[in-house]
C-alpha atoms as a PDB file:
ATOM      1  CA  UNK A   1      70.289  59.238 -72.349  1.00  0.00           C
ATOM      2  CA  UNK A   2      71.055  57.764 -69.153  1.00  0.00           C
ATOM      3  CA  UNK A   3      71.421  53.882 -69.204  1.00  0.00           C
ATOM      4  CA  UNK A   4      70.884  51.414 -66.375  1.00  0.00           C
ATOM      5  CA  UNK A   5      71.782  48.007 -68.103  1.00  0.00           C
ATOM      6  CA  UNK A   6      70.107  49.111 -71.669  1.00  0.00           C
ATOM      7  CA  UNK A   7      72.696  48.383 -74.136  1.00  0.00           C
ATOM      8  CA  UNK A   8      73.769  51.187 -76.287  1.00  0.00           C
ATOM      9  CA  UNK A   9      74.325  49.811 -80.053  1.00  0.00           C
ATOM     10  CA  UNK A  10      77.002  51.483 -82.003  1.00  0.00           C
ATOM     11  CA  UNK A  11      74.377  52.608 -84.573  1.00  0.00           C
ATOM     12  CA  UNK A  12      73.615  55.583 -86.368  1.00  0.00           C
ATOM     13  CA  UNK A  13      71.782  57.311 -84.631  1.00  0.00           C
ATOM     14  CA  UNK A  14      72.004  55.201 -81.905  1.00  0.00           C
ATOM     15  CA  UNK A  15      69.803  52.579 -80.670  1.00  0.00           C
ATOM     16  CA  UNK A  16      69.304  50.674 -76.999  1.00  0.00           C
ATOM     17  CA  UNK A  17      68.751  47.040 -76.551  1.00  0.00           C
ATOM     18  CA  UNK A  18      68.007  45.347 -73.422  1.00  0.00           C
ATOM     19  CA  UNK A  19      67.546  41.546 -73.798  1.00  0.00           C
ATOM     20  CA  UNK A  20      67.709  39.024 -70.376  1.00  0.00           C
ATOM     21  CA  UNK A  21      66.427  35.929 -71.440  1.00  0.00           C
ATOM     22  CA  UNK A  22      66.464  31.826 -70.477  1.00  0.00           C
ATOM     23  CA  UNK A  23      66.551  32.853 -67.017  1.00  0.00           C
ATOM     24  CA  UNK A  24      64.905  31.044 -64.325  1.00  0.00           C
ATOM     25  CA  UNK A  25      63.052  31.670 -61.874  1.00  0.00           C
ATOM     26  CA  UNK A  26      66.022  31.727 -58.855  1.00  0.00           C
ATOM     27  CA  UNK A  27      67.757  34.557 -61.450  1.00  0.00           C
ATOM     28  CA  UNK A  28      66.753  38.214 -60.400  1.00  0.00           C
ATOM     29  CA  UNK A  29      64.415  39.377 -62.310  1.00  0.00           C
ATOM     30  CA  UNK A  30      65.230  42.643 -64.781  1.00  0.00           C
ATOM     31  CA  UNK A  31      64.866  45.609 -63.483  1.00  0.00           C
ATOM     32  CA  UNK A  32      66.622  48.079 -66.114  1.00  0.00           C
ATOM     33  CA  UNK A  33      65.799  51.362 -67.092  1.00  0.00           C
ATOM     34  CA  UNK A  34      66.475  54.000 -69.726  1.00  0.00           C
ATOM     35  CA  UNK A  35      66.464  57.722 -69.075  1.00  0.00           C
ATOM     36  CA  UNK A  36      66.024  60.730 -71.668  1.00  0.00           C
ATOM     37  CA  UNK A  37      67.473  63.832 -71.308  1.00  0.00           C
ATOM     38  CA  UNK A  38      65.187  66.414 -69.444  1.00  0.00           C
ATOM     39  CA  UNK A  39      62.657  68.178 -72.010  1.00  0.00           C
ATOM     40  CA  UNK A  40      61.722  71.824 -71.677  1.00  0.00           C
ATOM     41  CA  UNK A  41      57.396  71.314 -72.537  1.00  0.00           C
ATOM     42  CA  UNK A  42      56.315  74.735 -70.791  1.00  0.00           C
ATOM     43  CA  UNK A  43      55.043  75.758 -73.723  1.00  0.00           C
ATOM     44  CA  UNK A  44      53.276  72.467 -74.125  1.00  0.00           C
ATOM     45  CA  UNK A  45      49.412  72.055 -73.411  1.00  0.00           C
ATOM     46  CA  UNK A  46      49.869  68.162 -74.598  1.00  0.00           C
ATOM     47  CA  UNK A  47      53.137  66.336 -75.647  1.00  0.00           C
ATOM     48  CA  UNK A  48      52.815  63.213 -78.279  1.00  0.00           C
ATOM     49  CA  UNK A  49      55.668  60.995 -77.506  1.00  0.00           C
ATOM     50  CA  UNK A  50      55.812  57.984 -80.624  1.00  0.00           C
ATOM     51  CA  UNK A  51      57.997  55.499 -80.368  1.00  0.00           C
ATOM     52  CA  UNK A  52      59.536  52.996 -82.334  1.00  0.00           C
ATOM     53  CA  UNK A  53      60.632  49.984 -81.516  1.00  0.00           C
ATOM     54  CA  UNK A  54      61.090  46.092 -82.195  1.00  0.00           C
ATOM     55  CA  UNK A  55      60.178  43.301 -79.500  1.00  0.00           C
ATOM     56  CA  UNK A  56      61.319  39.550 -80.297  1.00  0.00           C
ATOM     57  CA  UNK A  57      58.757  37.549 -79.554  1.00  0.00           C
ATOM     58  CA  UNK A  58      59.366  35.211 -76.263  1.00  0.00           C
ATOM     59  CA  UNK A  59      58.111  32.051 -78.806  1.00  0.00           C
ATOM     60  CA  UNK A  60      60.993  32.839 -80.612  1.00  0.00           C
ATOM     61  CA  UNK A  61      63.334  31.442 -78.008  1.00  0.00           C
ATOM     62  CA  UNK A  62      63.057  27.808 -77.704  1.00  0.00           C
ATOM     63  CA  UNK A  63      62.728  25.414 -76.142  1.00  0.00           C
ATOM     64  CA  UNK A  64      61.485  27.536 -72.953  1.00  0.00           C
ATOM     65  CA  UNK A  65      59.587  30.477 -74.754  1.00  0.00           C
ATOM     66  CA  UNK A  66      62.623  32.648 -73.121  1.00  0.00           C
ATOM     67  CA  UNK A  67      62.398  31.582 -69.980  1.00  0.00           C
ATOM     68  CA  UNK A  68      60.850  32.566 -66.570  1.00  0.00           C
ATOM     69  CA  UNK A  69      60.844  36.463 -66.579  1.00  0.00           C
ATOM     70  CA  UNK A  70      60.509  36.604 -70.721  1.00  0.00           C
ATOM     71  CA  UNK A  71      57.237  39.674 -71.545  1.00  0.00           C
ATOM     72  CA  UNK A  72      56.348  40.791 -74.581  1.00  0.00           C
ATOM     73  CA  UNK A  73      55.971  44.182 -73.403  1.00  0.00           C
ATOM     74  CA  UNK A  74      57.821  47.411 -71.812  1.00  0.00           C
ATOM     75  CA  UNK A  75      56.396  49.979 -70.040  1.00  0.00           C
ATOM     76  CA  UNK A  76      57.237  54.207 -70.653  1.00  0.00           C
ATOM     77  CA  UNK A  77      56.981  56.422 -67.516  1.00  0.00           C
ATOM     78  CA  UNK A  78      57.232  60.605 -67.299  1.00  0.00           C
ATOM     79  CA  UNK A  79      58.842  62.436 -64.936  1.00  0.00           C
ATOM     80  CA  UNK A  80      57.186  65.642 -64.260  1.00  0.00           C
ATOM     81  CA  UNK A  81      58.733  68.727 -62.619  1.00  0.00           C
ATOM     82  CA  UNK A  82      58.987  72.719 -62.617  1.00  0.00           C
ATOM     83  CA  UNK A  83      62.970  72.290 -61.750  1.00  0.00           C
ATOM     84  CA  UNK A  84      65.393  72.398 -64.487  1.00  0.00           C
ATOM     85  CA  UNK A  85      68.311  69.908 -63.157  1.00  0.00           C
ATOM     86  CA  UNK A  86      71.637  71.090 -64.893  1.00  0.00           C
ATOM     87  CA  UNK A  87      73.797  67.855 -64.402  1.00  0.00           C
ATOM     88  CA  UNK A  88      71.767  64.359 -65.298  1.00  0.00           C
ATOM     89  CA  UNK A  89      73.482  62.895 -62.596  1.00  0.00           C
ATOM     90  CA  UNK A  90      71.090  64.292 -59.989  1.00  0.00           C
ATOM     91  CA  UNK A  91      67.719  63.346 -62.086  1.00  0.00           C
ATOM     92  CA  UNK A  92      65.560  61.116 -60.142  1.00  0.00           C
ATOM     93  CA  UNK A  93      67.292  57.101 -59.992  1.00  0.00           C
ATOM     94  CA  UNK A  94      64.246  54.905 -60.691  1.00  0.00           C
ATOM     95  CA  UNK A  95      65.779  51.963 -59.061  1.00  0.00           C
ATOM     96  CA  UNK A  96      65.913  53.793 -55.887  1.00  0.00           C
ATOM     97  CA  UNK A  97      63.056  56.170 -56.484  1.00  0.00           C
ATOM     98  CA  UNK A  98      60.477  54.460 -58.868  1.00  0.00           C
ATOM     99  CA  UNK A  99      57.528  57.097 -57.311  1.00  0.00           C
ATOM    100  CA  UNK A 100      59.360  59.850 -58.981  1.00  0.00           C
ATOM    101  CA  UNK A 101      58.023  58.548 -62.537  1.00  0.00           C
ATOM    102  CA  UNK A 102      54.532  58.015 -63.257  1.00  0.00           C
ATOM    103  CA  UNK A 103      53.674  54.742 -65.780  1.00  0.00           C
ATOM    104  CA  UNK A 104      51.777  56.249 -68.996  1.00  0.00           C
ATOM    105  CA  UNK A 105      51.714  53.292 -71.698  1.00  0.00           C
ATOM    106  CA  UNK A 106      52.614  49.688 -71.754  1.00  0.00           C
ATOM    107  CA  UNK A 107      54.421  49.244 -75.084  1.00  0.00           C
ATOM    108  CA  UNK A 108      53.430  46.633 -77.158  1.00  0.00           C
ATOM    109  CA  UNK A 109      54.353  44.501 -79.935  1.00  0.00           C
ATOM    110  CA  UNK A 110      51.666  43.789 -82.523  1.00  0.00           C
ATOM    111  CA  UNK A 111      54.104  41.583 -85.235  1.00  0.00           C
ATOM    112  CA  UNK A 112      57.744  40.598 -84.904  1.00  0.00           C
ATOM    113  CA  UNK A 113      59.229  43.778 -86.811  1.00  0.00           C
ATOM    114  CA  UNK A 114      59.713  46.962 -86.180  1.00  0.00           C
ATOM    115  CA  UNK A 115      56.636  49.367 -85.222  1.00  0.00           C
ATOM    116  CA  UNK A 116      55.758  52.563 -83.666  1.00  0.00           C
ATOM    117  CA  UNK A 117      53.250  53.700 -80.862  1.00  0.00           C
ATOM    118  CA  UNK A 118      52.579  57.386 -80.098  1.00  0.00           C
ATOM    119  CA  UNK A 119      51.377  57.947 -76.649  1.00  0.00           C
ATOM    120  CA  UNK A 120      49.822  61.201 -75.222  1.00  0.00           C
ATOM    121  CA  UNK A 121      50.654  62.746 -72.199  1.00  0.00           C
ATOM    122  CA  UNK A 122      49.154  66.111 -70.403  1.00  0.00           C
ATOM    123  CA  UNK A 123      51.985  68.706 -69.478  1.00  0.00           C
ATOM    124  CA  UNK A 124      51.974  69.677 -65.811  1.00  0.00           C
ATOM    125  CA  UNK A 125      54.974  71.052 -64.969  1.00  0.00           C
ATOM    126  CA  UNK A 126      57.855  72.597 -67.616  1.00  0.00           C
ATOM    127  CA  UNK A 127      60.096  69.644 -67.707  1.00  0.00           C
ATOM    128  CA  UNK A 128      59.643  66.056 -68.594  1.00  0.00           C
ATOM    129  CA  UNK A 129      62.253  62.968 -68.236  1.00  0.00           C
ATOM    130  CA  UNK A 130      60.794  60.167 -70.287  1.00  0.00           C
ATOM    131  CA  UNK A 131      61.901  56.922 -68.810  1.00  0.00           C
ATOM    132  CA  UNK A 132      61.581  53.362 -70.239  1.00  0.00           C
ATOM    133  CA  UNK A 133      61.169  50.237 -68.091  1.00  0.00           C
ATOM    134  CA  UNK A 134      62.165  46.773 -69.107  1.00  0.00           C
ATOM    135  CA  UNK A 135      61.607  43.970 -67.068  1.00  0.00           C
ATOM    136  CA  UNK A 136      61.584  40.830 -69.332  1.00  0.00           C
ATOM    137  CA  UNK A 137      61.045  41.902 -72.618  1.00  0.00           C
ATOM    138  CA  UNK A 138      64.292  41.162 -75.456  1.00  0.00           C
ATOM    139  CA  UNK A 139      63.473  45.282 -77.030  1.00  0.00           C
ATOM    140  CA  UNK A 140      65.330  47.490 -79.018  1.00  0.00           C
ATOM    141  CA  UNK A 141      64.377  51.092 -78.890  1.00  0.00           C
ATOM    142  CA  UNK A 142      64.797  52.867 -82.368  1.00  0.00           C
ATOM    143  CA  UNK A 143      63.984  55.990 -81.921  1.00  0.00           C
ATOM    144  CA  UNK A 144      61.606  58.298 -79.768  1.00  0.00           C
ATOM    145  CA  UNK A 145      60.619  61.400 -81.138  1.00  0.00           C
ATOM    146  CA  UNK A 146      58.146  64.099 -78.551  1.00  0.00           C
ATOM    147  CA  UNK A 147      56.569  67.000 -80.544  1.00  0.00           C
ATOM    148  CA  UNK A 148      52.942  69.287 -79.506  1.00  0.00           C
ATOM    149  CA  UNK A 149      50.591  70.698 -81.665  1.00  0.00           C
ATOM    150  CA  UNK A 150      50.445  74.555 -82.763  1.00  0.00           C
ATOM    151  CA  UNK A 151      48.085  76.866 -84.771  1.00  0.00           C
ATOM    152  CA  UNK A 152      50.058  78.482 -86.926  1.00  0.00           C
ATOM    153  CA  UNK A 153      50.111  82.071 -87.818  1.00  0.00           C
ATOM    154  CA  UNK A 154      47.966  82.445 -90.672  1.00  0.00           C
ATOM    155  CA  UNK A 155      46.121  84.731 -92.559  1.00  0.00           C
ATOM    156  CA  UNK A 156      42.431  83.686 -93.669  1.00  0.00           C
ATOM    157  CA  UNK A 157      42.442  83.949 -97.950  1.00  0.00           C
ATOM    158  CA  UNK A 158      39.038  84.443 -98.022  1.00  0.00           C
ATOM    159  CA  UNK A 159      38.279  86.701 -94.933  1.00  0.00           C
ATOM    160  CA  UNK A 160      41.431  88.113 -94.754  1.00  0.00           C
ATOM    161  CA  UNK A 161      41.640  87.307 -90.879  1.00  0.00           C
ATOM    162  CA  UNK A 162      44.469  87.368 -89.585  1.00  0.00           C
ATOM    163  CA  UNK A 163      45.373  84.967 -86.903  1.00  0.00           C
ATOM    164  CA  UNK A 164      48.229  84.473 -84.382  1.00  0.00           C
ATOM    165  CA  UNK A 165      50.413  81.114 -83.544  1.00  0.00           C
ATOM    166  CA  UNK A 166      48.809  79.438 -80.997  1.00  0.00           C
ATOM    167  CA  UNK A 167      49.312  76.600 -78.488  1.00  0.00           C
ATOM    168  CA  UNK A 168      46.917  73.791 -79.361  1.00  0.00           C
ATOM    169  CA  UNK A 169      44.961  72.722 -76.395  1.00  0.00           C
ATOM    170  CA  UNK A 170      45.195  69.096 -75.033  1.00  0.00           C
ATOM    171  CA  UNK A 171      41.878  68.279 -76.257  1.00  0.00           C
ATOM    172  CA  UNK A 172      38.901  69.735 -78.338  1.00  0.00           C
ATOM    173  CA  UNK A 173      36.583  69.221 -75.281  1.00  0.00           C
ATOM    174  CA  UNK A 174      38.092  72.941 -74.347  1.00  0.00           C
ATOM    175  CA  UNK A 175      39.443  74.628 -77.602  1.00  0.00           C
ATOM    176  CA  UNK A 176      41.659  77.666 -77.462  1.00  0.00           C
ATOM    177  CA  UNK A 177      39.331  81.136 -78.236  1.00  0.00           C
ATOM    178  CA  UNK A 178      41.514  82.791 -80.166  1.00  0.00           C
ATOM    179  CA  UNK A 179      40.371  86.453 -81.720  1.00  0.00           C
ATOM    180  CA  UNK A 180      41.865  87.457 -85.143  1.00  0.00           C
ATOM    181  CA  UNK A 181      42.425  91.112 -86.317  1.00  0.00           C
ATOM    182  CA  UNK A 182      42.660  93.227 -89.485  1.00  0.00           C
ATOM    183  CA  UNK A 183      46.052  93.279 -91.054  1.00  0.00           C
ATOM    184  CA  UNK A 184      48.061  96.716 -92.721  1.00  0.00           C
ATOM    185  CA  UNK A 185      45.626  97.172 -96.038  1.00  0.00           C
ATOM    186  CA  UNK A 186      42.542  96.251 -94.694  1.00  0.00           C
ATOM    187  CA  UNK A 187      39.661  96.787 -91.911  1.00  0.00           C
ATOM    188  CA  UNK A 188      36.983  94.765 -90.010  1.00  0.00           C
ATOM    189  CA  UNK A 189      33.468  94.428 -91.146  1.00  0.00           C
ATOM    190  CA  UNK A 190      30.436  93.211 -90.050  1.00  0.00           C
ATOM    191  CA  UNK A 191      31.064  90.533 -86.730  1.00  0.00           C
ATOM    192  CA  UNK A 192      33.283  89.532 -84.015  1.00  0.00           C
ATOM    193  CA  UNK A 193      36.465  87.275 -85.630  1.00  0.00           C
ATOM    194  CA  UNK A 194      36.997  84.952 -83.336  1.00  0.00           C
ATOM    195  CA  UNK A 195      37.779  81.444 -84.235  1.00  0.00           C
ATOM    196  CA  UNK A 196      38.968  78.252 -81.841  1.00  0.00           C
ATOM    197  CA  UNK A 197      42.279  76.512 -82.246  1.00  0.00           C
ATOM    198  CA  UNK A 198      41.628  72.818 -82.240  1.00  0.00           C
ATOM    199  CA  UNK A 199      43.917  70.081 -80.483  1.00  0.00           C
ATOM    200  CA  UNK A 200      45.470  68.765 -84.191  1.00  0.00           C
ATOM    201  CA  UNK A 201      46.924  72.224 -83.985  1.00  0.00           C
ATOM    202  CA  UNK A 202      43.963  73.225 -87.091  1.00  0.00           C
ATOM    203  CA  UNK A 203      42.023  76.737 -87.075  1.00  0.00           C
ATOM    204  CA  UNK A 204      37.808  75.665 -86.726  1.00  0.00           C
ATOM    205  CA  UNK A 205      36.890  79.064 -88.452  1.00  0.00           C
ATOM    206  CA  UNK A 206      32.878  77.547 -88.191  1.00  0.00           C
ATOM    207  CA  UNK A 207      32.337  80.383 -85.896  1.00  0.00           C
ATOM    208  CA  UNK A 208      33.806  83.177 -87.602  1.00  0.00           C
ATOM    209  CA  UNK A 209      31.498  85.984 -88.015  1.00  0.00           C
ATOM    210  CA  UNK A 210      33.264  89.019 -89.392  1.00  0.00           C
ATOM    211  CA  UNK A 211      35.515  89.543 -91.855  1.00  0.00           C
ATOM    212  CA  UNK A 212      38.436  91.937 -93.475  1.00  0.00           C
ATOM    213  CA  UNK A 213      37.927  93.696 -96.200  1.00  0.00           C
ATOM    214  CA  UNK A 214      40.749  95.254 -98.651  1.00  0.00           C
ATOM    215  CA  UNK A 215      41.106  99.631 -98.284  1.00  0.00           C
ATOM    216  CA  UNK A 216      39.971 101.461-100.975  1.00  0.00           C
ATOM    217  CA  UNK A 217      41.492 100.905-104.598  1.00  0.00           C
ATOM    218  CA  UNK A 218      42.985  97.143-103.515  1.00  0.00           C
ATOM    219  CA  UNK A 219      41.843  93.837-103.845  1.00  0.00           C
ATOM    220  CA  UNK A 220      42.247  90.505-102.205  1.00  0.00           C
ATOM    221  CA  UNK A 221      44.810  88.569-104.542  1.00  0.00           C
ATOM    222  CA  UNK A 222      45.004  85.041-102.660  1.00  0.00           C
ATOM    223  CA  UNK A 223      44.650  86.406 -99.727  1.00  0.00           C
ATOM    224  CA  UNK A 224      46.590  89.485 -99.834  1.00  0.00           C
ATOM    225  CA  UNK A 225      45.535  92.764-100.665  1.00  0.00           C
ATOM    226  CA  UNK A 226      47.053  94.686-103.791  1.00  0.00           C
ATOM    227  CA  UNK A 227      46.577  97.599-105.351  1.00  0.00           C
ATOM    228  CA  UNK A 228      43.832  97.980-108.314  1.00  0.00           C
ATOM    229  CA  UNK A 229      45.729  97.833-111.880  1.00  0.00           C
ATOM    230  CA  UNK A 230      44.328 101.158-113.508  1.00  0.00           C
ATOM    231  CA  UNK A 231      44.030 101.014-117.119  1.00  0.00           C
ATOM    232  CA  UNK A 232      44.562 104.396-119.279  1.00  0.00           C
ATOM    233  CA  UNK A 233      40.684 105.321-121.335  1.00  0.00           C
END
């Protein structure tokens, strides 16, 4: 993480507070940002970033409601680029160069205790720097975790499909046409086996028209094919 006037909290793992309040109006306002590390998403169709988080409530500071500047809010940006940048030192400085990050979510409290917000973003480029704007708001960051959806390879119990691991798509508005095959011990009958990955990272199998069938003298045993027990007259 790269810090510009978060707080880092000697926690395990760590945690970042930035809390300005009771200032007035003459004060500067705050400006401070938090930087991750750069992520490598090329892979990535979608990335879910969730969050998790505490905001005190400004009505918890009296008598001013923390003062001029005091939100109840923070905002998360993404930076966005094709260029892996080896030393953090050279990643874009928001205070100089706020264009380089593009605002995704404002992150919002809902209750004064801890809570969590996952926010979708759509991978353009193979790197993202996730950066976190605070600019009144007393918020401790807990913990930010990004992950992306995959099909996993699987084989079909019933139909004996087999299917590869595929990257889910960002949404189900264009699923991923993925075609399965015949395994070792088996062969294709009857239709085309093509199924669509969905965006949860689930196989939709409605589609599916063909199927694999066991070779000669094996069975399907839960979805794997094995050899016919043959019992002496």
């Amino acid at each position: 993480m790269l810090i510009f006037q978060w707080d880092r909290l000697t926690t395990t793992p760590p945690r970042y507070k930035a809390c300005d309040v009771d200032l007035k109006q003459s004060d500067p306002q705050p400006n401070y940002w938090l930087l991750s590390d750069q992520i490598i998403v090329s892979e990535a169709n979608r990335i879910d970033i969730t969050v998790k988080y505490f905001i005190t409530s400004c009505s918890n500071f009296q008598p001013n409601n923390g003062g001029h500047y005091c939100v109840n809010v923070f905002d998360l940006y993404v930076h966005q680029s094709d260029q892996f940048i080896t030393d953090p030192g050279l990643y874009p400085d928001p205070l100089s160069n706020s264009v380089a990050y593009k605002k995704i979510a404002e992150i919002k409290q809902t209750t004064d205790k801890r809570t969590f917000e996952t926010i979708r973003v759509l991978v353009k480029e193979k790197h993202v720097i996730l950066a976190f704007h605070n600019y009144g708001a007393c918020s401790t960051l807990l913990s930010v975790k990004v992950t992306y959806n995959v099909c996993p390879d699987e084989t079909l119990r019933s139909s004996l499909v087999t299917l590869p691991r595929t990257v889910a798509p960002a949404n189900d508005s264009e699923p991923t046409r993925v075609e399965g095959n015949c395994d070792k011990d088996t062969f294709q009958v009857s239709g085309s086996l093509y199924v669509h990955c969905d965006s949860n990272g689930e196989w939709n199998t409605t589609g599916l028209e063909g199927r694999c069938i066991c070779k000669e003298d094996m069975e399907n045993n839960g979805g794997t094919c094995k050899g016919l027990l043959h019992l002496p007259y």
